[in-house]
Protein backbone atom coordinates (compact mmCIF):
# COMPACT_ATOMS: atom_id res chain seq x y z
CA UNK A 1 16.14 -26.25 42.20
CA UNK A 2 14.13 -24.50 39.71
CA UNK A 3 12.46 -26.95 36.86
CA UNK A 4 14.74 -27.19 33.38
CA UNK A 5 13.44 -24.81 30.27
CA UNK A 6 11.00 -27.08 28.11
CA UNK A 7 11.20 -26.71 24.23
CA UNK A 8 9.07 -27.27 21.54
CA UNK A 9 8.92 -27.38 17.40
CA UNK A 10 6.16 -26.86 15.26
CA UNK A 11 5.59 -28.73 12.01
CA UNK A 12 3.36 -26.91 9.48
CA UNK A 13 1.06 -28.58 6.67
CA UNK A 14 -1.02 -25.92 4.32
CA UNK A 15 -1.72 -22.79 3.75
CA UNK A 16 -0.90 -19.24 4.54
CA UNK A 17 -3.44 -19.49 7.78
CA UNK A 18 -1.97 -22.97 9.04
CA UNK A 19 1.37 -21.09 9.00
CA UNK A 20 0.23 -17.90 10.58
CA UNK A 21 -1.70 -20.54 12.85
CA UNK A 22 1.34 -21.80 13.60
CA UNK A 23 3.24 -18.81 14.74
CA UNK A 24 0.49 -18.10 17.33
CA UNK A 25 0.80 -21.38 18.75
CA UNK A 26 4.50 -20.76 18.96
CA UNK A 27 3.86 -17.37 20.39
CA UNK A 28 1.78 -19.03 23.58
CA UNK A 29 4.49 -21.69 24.31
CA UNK A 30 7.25 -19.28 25.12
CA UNK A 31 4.74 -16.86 26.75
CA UNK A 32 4.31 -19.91 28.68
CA UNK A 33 7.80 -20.48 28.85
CA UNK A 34 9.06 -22.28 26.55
CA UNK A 35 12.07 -22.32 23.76
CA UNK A 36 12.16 -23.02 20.65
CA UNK A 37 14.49 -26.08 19.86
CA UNK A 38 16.49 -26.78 16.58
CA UNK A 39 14.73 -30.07 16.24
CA UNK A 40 12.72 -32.32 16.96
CA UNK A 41 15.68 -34.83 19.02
CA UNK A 42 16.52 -31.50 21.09
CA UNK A 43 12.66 -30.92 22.14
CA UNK A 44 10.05 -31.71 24.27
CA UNK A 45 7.06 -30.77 22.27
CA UNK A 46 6.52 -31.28 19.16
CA UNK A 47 3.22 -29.90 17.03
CA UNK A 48 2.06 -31.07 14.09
CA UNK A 49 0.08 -28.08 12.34
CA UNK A 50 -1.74 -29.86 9.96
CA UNK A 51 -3.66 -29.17 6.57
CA UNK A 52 -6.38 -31.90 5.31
CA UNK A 53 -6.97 -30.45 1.66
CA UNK A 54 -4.60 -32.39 -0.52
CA UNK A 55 -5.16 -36.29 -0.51
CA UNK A 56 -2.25 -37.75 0.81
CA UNK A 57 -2.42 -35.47 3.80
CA UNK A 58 -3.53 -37.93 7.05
CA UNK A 59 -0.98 -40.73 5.38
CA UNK A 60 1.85 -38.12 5.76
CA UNK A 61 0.29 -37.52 9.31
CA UNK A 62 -0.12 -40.85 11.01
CA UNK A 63 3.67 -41.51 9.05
CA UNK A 64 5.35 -38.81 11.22
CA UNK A 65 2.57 -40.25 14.20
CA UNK A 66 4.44 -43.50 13.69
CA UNK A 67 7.95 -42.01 13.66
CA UNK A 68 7.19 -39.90 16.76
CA UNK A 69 6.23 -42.60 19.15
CA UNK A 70 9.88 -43.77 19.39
CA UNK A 71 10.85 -39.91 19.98
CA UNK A 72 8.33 -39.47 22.49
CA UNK A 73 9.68 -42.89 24.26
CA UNK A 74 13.19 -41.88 24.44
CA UNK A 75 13.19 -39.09 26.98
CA UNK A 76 10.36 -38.41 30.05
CA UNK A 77 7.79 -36.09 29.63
CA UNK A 78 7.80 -35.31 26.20
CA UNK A 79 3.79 -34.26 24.16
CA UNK A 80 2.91 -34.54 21.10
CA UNK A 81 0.13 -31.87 20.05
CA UNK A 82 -1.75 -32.22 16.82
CA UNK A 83 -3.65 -28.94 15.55
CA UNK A 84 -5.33 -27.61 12.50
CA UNK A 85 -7.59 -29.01 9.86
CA UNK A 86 -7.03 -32.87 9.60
CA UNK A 87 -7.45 -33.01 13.36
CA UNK A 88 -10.91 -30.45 13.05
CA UNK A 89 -12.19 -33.13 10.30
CA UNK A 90 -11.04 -36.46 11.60
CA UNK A 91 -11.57 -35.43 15.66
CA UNK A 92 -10.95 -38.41 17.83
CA UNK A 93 -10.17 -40.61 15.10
CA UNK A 94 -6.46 -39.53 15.43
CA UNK A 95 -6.35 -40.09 19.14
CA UNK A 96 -7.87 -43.41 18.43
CA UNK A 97 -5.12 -44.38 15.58
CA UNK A 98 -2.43 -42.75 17.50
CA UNK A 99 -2.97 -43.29 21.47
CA UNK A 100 0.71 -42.18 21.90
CA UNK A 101 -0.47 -38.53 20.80
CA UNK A 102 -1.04 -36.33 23.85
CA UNK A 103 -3.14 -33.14 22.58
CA UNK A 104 -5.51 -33.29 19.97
CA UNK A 105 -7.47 -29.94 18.91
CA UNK A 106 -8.99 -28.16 15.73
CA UNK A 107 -9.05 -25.07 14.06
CA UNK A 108 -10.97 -22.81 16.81
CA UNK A 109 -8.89 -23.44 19.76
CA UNK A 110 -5.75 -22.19 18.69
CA UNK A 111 -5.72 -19.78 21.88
CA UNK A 112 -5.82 -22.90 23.92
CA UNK A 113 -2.66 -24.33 23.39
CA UNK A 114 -0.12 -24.25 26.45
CA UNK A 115 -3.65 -24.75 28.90
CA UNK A 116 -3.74 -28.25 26.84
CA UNK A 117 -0.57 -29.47 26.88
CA UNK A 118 -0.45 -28.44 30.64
CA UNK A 119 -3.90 -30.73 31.30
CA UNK A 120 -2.36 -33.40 29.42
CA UNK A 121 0.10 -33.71 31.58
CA UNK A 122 -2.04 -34.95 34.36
CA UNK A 123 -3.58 -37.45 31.95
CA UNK A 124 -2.98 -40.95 30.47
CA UNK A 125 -5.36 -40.70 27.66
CA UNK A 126 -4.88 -38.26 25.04
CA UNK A 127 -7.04 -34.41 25.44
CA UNK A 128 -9.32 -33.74 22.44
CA UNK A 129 -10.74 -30.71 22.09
CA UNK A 130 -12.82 -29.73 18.76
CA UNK A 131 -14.65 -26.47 18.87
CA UNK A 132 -17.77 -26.74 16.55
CA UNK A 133 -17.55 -22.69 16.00
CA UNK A 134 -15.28 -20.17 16.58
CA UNK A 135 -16.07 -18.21 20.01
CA UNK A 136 -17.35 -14.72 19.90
CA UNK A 137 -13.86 -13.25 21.32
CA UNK A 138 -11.11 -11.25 19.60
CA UNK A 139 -8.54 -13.34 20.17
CA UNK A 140 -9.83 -16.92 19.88
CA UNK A 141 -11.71 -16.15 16.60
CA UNK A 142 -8.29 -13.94 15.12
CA UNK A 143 -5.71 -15.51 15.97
CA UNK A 144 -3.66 -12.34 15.10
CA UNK A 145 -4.69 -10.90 18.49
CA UNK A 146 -2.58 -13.52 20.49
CA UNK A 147 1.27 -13.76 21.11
CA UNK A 148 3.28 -14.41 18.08
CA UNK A 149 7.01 -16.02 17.03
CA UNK A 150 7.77 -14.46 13.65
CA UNK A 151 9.58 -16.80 11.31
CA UNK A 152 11.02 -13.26 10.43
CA UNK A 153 10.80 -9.95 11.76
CA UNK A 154 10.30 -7.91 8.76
CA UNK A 155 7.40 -9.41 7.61
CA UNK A 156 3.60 -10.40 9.65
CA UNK A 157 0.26 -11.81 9.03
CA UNK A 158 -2.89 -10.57 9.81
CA UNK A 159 -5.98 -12.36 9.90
CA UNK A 160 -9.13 -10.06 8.49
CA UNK A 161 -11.57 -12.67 8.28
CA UNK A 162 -11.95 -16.79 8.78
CA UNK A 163 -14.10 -19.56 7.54
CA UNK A 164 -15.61 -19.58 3.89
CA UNK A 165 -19.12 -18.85 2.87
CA UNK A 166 -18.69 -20.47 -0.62
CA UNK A 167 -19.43 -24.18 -1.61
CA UNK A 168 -16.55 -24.51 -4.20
CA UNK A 169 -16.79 -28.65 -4.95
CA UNK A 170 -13.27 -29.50 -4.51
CA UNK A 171 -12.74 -27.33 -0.93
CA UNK A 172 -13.18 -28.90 2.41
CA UNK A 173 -12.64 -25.17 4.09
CA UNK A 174 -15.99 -24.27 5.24
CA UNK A 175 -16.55 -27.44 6.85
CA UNK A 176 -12.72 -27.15 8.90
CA UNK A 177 -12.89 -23.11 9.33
CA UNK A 178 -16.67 -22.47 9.50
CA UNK A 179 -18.59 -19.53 8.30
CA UNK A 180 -16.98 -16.63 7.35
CA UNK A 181 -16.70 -14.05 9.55
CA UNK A 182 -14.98 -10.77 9.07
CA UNK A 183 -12.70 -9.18 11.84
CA UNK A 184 -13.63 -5.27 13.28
CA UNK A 185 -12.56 -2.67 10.87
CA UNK A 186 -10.76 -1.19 13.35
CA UNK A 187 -9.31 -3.94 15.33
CA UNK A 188 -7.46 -4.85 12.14
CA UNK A 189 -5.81 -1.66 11.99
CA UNK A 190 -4.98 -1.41 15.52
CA UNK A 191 -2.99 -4.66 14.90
CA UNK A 192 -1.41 -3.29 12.03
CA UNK A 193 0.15 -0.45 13.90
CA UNK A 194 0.97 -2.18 16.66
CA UNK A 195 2.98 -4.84 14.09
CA UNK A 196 4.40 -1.77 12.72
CA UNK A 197 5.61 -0.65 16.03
CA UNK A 198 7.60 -3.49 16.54
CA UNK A 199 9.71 -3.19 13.07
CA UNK A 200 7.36 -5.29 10.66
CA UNK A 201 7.52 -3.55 7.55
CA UNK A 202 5.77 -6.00 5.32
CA UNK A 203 1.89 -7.10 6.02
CA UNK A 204 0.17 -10.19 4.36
CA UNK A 205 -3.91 -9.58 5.21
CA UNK A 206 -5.35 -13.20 5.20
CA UNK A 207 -8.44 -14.80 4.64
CA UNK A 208 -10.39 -16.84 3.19
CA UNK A 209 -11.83 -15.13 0.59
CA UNK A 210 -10.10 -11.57 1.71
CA UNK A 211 -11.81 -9.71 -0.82
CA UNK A 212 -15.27 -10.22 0.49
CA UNK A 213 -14.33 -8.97 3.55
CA UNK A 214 -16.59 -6.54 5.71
CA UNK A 215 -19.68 -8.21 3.64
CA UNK A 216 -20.65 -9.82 6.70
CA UNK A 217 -20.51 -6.78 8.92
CA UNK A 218 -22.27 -4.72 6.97
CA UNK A 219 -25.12 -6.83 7.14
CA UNK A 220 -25.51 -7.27 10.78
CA UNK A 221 -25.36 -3.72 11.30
CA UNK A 222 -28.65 -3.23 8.69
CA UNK A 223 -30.41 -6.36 10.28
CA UNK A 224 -29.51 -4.62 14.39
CA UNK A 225 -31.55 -1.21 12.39
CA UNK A 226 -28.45 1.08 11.78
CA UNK A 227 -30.00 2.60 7.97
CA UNK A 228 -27.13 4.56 7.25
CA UNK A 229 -25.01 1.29 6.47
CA UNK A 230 -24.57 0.93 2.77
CA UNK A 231 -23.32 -1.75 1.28
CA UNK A 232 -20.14 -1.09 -0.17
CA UNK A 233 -16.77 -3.49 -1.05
CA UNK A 234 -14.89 -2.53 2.26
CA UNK A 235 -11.81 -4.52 0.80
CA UNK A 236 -10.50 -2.18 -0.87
CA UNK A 237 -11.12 0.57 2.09
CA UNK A 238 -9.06 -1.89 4.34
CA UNK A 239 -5.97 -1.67 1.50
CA UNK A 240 -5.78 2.13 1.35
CA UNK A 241 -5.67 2.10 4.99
CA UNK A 242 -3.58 -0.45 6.00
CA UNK A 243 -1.20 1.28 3.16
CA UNK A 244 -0.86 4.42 4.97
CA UNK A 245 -0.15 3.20 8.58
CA UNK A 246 2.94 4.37 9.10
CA UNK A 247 5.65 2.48 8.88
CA UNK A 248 4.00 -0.21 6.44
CA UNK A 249 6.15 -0.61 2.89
CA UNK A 250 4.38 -3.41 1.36
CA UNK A 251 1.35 -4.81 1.68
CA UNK A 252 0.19 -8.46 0.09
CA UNK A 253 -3.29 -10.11 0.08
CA UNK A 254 -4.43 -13.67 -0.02
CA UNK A 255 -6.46 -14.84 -1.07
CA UNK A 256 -8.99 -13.49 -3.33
CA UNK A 257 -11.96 -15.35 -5.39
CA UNK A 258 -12.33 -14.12 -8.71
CA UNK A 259 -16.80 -13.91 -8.50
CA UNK A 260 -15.63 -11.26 -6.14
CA UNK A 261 -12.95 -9.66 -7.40
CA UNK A 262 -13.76 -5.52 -7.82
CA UNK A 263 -12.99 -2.35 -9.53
CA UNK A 264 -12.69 -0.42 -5.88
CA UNK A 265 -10.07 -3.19 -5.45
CA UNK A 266 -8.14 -2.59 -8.56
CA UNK A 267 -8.60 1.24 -7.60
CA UNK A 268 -7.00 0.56 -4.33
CA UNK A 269 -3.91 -1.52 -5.11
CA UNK A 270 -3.35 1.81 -8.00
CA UNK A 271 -3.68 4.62 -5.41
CA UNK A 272 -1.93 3.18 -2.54
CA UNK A 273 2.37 3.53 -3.18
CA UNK A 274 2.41 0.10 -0.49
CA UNK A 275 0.04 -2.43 -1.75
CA UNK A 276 2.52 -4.85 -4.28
CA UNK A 277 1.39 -5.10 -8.01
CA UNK A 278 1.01 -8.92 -7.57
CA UNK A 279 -2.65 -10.60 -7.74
CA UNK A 280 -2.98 -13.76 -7.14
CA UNK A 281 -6.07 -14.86 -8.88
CA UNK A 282 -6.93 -18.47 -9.01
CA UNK A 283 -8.39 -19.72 -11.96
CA UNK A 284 -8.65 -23.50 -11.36
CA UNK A 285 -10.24 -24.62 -14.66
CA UNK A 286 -10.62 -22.65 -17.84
CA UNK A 287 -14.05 -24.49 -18.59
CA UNK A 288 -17.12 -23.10 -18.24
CA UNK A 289 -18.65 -26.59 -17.40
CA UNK A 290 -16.20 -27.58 -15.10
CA UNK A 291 -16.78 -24.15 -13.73
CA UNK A 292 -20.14 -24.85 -12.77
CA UNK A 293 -19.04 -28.33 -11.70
CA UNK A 294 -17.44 -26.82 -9.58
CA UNK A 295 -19.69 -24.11 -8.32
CA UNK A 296 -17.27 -21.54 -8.94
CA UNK A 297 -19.42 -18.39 -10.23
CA UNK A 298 -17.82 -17.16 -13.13
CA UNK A 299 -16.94 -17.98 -16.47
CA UNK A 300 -13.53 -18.27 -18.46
CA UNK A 301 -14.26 -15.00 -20.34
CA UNK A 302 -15.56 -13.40 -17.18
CA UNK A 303 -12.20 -14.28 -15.07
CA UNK A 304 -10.30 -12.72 -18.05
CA UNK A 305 -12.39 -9.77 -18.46
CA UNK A 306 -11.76 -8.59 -14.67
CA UNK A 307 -7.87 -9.72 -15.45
CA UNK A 308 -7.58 -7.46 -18.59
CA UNK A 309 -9.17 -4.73 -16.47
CA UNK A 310 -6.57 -5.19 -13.42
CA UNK A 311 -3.71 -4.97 -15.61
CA UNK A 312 -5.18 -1.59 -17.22
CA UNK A 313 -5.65 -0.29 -13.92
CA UNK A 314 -2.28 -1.58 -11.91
CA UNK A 315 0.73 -0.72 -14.26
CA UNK A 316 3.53 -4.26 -14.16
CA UNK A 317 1.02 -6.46 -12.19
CA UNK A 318 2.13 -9.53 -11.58
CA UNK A 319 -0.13 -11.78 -11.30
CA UNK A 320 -0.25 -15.97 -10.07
CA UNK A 321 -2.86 -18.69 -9.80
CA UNK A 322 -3.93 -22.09 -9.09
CA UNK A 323 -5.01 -24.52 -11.44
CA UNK A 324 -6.69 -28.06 -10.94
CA UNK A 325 -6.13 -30.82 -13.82
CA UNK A 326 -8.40 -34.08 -14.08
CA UNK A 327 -11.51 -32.96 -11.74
CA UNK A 328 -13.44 -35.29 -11.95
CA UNK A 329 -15.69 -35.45 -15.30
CA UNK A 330 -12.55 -33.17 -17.29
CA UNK A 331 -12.97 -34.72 -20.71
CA UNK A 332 -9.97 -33.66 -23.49
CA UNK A 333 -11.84 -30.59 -24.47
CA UNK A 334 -12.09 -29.05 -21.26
CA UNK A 335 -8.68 -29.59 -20.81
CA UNK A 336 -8.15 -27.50 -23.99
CA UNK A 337 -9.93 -24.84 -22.70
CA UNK A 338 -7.72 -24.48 -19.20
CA UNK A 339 -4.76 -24.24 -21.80
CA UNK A 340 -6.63 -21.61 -24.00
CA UNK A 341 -7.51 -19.42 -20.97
CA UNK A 342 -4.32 -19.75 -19.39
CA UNK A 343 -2.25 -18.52 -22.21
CA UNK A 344 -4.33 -15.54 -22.32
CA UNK A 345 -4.32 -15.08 -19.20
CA UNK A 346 -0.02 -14.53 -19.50
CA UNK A 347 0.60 -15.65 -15.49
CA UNK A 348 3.99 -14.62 -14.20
């Protein structure tokens, strides 16, 4: 008699790459065989993607931890995996606080996921694996290259570059996603048309810091001796050609940083019918002192400057942003100046 179909549910926490994250790790479970269930009291597995930037994120963690342990004691055989940032940052604290949990592993593993839950079947104790780095392979290091379960079809991620080179005071990204490293040129558009091959008509590139991409590669290839590299924003290269794979009707971006925010860029999203007139440029104070609290690298006028130039260049841009109130040290005044910038800046 052949064994009964397992099933599984992933819960997501964060960002754009904890949900693209996500669909990967859905992707390997039914390669592996698995189903996806409608919830969690009709599965077997259940993942919790999780995201360790806002505050109250590990109390909403070990809360569903706590809930689960009465799932997981209801029916044989059933896992709880828990993935992403929290579990990169806190490691084996959360097998510690929840022994009950069955897979524990970080941001750089993601390809690893139905070879874990597999092992921890053989095992009492919970598996915890936390990769310090992401390995030098295509497919662990973007997880774009593995098997994916669209949430739907129309639309896909793909990963261009991970990890964060910048220090911003308020972001715990560089020290959950590592250094950032920028994907192949050409592996990026392979993926594209491949994407575009099976029906997806919409691409979101995803990053980090997206618009630095390419710095990294450029580079290496001048430190390995190749001269005729020259440093150039490849960004906006990327957009143009993503753009014209055919196929591809819109094309979105996040998420930029505005120290590194370009002209080529601005150029690109113009010229190329596919990219969407939307920017989303985060601004996060409008004080030039809690600016450099922050270690941000610009200044209020500066972020305005480069928006007043977008909007020139990009006819109806829409454009978004993200905003942090009270950092710590924010007197009154600085507080003013958020307002003032942000009612210049006229966000959608």
């Amino acid at each position: 008699m052949s064994e009964p179909v397992r099933s599984y549910v992933v819960r997501t926490y964060g960002c754009q790459m904890n949900e693209h994250d996500s669909e990967r790790i859905a992707g390997l479970l039914e390669a592996d065989g698995m189903v996806r269930a409608d919830s969690e009291d009709d599965a077997d597995v259940v993942v919790l993607n999780t995201c360790c930037i806002r505050e109250n994120a590990d109390n909403k963690l070990y809360g569903n931890l706590g809930h689960l342990k009465s799932w997981k004691g209801k029916k044989d055989g059933r896992q709880i995996v828990v993935s992403g940032c929290l579990a990169q940052k806190d490691r084996e604290t959360v097998a510690d606080r929840a022994g009950h949990v069955d897979v524990v592993m970080g941001t750089h593993n993601v390809h690893r996921a139905a070879e874990l839950l597999a092992e921890a079947q053989s095992r009492t104790d919970p598996v915890v694996e936390i990769l310090e780095a992401a390995v030098v392979d295509d497919h662990v290091m973007f997880p774009s290259a593995l098997p994916a379960r669209r949430e739907v079809g129309y639309a896909g991620w793909v990963t261009i570059q991970i990890g964060c080179d910048n220090n911003c005071a308020f972001c715990i990204v560089p020290a959950v996603r590592g250094d950032e490293i920028s994907r192949p040129y050409a592996d990026v558009l392979a993926e594209v048309r491949a994407v575009a091959a099976e029906g997806v008509t919409e691409v979101t590139l995803l990053g980090q810091n997206v618009n630095s991409y390419g710095r990294d590669l450029q580079l290496a290839a001048r430190q390995a001796g190749d001269s005729s590299v020259r440093l150039r924003p490849l960004f906006a290269d990327l957009l143009r050609d993503v753009g014209a794979v055919p196929g591809i009707r819109r094309v979105r971006y996040t998420s930029p940083h505005p120290k590194d925010m370009r002209p080529e860029t601005f150029a690109a999203m113009a010229d190329t019918p596919a990219v969407c007139e939307h920017l989303h440029y985060p601004l996060q104070s409008g004080s030039d002192r809690v600016l450099s609290l922050m270690h941000r690298g610009y200044t209020g006028a500066r972020y305005l400057d480069k928006l007043v130039e977008a909007r020139r260049v990009v006819p109806d841009l829409a454009v978004s942003t993200d905003i942090i109130v009270g950092f710590p040290g924010e007197t009154d005044d600085d507080f003013e100046r958020t307002l003032e910038v942000a009612a210049a800046a006229e966000y959608d």
